[in-house]
Protein backbone atom coordinates (compact mmCIF):
# COMPACT_ATOMS: atom_id res chain seq x y z
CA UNK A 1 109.01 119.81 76.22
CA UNK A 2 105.94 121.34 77.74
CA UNK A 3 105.82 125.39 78.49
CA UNK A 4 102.87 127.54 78.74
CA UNK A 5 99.81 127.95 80.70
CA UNK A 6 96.72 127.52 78.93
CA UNK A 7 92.81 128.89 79.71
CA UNK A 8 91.39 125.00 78.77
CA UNK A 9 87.42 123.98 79.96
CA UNK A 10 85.88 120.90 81.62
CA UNK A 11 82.75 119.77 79.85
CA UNK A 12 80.28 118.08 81.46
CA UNK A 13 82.22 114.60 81.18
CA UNK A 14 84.69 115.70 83.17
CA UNK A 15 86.88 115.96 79.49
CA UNK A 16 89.54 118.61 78.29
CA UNK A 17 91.23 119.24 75.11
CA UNK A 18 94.97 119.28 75.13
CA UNK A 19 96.36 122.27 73.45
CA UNK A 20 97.27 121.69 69.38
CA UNK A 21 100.28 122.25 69.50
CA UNK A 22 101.06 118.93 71.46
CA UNK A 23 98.59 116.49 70.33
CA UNK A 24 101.06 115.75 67.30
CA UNK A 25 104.06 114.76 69.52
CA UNK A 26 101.79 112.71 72.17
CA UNK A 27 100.44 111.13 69.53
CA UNK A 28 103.89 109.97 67.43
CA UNK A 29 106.19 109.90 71.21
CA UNK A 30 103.32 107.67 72.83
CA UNK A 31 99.95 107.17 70.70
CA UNK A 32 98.35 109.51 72.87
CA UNK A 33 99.04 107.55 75.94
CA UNK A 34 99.04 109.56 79.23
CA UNK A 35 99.05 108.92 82.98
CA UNK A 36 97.26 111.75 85.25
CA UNK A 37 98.04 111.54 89.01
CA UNK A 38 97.37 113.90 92.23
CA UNK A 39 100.41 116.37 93.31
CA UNK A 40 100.91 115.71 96.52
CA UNK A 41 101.65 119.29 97.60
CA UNK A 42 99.41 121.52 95.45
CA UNK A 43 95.71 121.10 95.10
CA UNK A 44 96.36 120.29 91.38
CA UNK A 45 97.08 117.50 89.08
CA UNK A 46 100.70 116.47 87.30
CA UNK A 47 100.00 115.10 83.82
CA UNK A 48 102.69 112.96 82.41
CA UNK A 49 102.94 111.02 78.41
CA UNK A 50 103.33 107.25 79.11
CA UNK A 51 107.38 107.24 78.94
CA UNK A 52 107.87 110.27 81.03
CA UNK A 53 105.95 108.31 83.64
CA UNK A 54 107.56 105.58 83.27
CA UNK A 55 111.20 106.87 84.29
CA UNK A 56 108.79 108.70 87.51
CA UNK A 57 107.92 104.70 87.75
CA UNK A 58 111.07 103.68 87.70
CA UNK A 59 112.31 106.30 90.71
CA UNK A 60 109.62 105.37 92.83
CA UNK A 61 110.62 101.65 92.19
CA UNK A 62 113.72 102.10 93.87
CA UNK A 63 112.33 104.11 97.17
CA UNK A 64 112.08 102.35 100.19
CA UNK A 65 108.77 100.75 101.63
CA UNK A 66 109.77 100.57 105.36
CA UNK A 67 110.77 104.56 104.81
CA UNK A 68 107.23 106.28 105.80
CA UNK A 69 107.74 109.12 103.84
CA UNK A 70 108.80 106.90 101.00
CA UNK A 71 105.99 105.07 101.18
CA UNK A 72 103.56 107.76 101.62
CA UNK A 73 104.75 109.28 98.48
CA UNK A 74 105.00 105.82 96.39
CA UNK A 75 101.26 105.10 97.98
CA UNK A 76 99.59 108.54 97.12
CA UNK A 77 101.22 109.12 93.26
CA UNK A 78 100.84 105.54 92.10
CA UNK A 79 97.45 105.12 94.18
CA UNK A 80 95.96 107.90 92.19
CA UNK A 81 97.69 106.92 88.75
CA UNK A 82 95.06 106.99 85.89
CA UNK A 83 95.76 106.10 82.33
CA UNK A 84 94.19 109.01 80.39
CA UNK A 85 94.41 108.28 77.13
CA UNK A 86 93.77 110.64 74.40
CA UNK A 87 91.24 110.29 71.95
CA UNK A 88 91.12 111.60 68.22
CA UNK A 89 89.86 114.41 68.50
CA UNK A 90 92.91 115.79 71.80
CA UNK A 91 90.58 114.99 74.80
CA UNK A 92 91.73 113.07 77.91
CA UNK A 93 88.56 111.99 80.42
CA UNK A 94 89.83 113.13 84.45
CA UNK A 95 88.40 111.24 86.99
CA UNK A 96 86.47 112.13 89.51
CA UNK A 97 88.20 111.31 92.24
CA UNK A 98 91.32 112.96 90.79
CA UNK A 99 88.72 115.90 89.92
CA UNK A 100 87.82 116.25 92.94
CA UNK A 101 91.63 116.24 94.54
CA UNK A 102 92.24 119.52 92.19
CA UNK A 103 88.65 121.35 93.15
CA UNK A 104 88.44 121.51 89.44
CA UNK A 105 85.28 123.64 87.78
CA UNK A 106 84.31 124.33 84.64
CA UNK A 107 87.70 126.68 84.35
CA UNK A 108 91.15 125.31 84.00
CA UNK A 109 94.44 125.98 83.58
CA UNK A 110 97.11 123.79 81.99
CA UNK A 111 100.48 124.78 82.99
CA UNK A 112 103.37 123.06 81.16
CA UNK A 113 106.52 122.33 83.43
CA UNK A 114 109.20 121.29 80.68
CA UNK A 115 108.11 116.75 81.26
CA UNK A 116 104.60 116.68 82.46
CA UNK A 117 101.98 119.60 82.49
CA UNK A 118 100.00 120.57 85.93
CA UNK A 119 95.95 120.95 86.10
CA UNK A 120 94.87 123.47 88.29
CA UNK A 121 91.58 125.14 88.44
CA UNK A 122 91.89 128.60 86.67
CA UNK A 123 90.95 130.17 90.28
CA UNK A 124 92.96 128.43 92.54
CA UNK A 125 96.01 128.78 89.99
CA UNK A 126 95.63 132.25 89.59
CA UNK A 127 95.71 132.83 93.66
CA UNK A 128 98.70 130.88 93.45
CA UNK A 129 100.34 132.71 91.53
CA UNK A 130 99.52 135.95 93.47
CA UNK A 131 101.08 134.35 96.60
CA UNK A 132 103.91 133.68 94.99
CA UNK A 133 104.89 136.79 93.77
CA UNK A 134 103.92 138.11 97.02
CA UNK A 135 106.28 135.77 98.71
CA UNK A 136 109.00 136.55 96.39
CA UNK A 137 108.81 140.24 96.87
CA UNK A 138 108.60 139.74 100.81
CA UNK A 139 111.83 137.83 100.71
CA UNK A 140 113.77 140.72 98.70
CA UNK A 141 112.57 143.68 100.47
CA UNK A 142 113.34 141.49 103.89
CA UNK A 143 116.75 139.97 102.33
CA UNK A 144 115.56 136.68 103.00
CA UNK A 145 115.73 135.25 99.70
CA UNK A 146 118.63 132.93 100.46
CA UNK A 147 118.39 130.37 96.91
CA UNK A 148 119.85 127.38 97.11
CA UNK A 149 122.75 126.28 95.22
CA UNK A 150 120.78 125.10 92.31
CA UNK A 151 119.03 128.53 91.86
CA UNK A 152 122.46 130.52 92.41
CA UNK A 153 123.85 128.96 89.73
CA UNK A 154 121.10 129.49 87.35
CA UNK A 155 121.37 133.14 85.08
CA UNK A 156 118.07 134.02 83.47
């Protein structure tokens, strides 16, 4: 399970270092076997170990191809799907293309979300952020924030 954001930096190979605190489990759940793809939302990048991606995989499998939306969604996550495997020493090589989907610099953030991890570039993530607090302030001074069922059941 993956929590936490982390400051992380791009050398100039377009490389960063997972965080030590995973490399043991990648390494022992999948031999360091990962699979970067775009978000197809957010200007950032979902990060996935090999079997997590595999059930995603598996989900897309069953979507429809004469659905457009379906197959928009099948054509831009598997169509960017990199293996990123890590090497000894916790470093994964991003692509450029998938690079350049994120805007990443020199600055990142790595942002655990409980399966995969998202990449964002530290600026971008941090204005983000900002707009979502914003937004969820707006919506409880306004009374707006209607949460759906999911979130009304949830007690933090």
């Amino acid at each position: 399970m993956f929590r936490g954001s982390f400051a992380l930096s791009l050398d100039d190979k377009g490389r960063l270092t997972l965080p030590t605190r995973y490399r043991d489990s990648l390494l022992s759940e999948t031999g360091g076997a990962l699979i970067c793809t775009i978000d197809h939302k957010d200007p950032c990048l979902l990060l996935y170990p090999l079997t997590e991606w595999e059930e995603i995989e598996e989900k897309l499998k069953r979507l429809s191809s004469f659905n457009p939306q379906e197959q928009r969604l099948k054509r831009l996550l598997l169509g960017h799907a990199t293996d990123c495997d890590m090497d000894k020493n916790g470093r994964i090589l991003l692509p450029a293309t998938l690079r350049e989907h994120a805007h990443l610099s020199k600055s990142l953030r790595l942002v655990g979300q409980l399966n995969k991890f998202e990449i964002w570039d530290e600026e971008t993530w941090h204005q983000r952020v900002a707009e979502d607090m914003a937004t969820e302030k707006e919506m409880a001074i306004a009374g707006d924030a209607e949460l759906s069922e999911r979130l009304q059941d949830l007690s933090l």
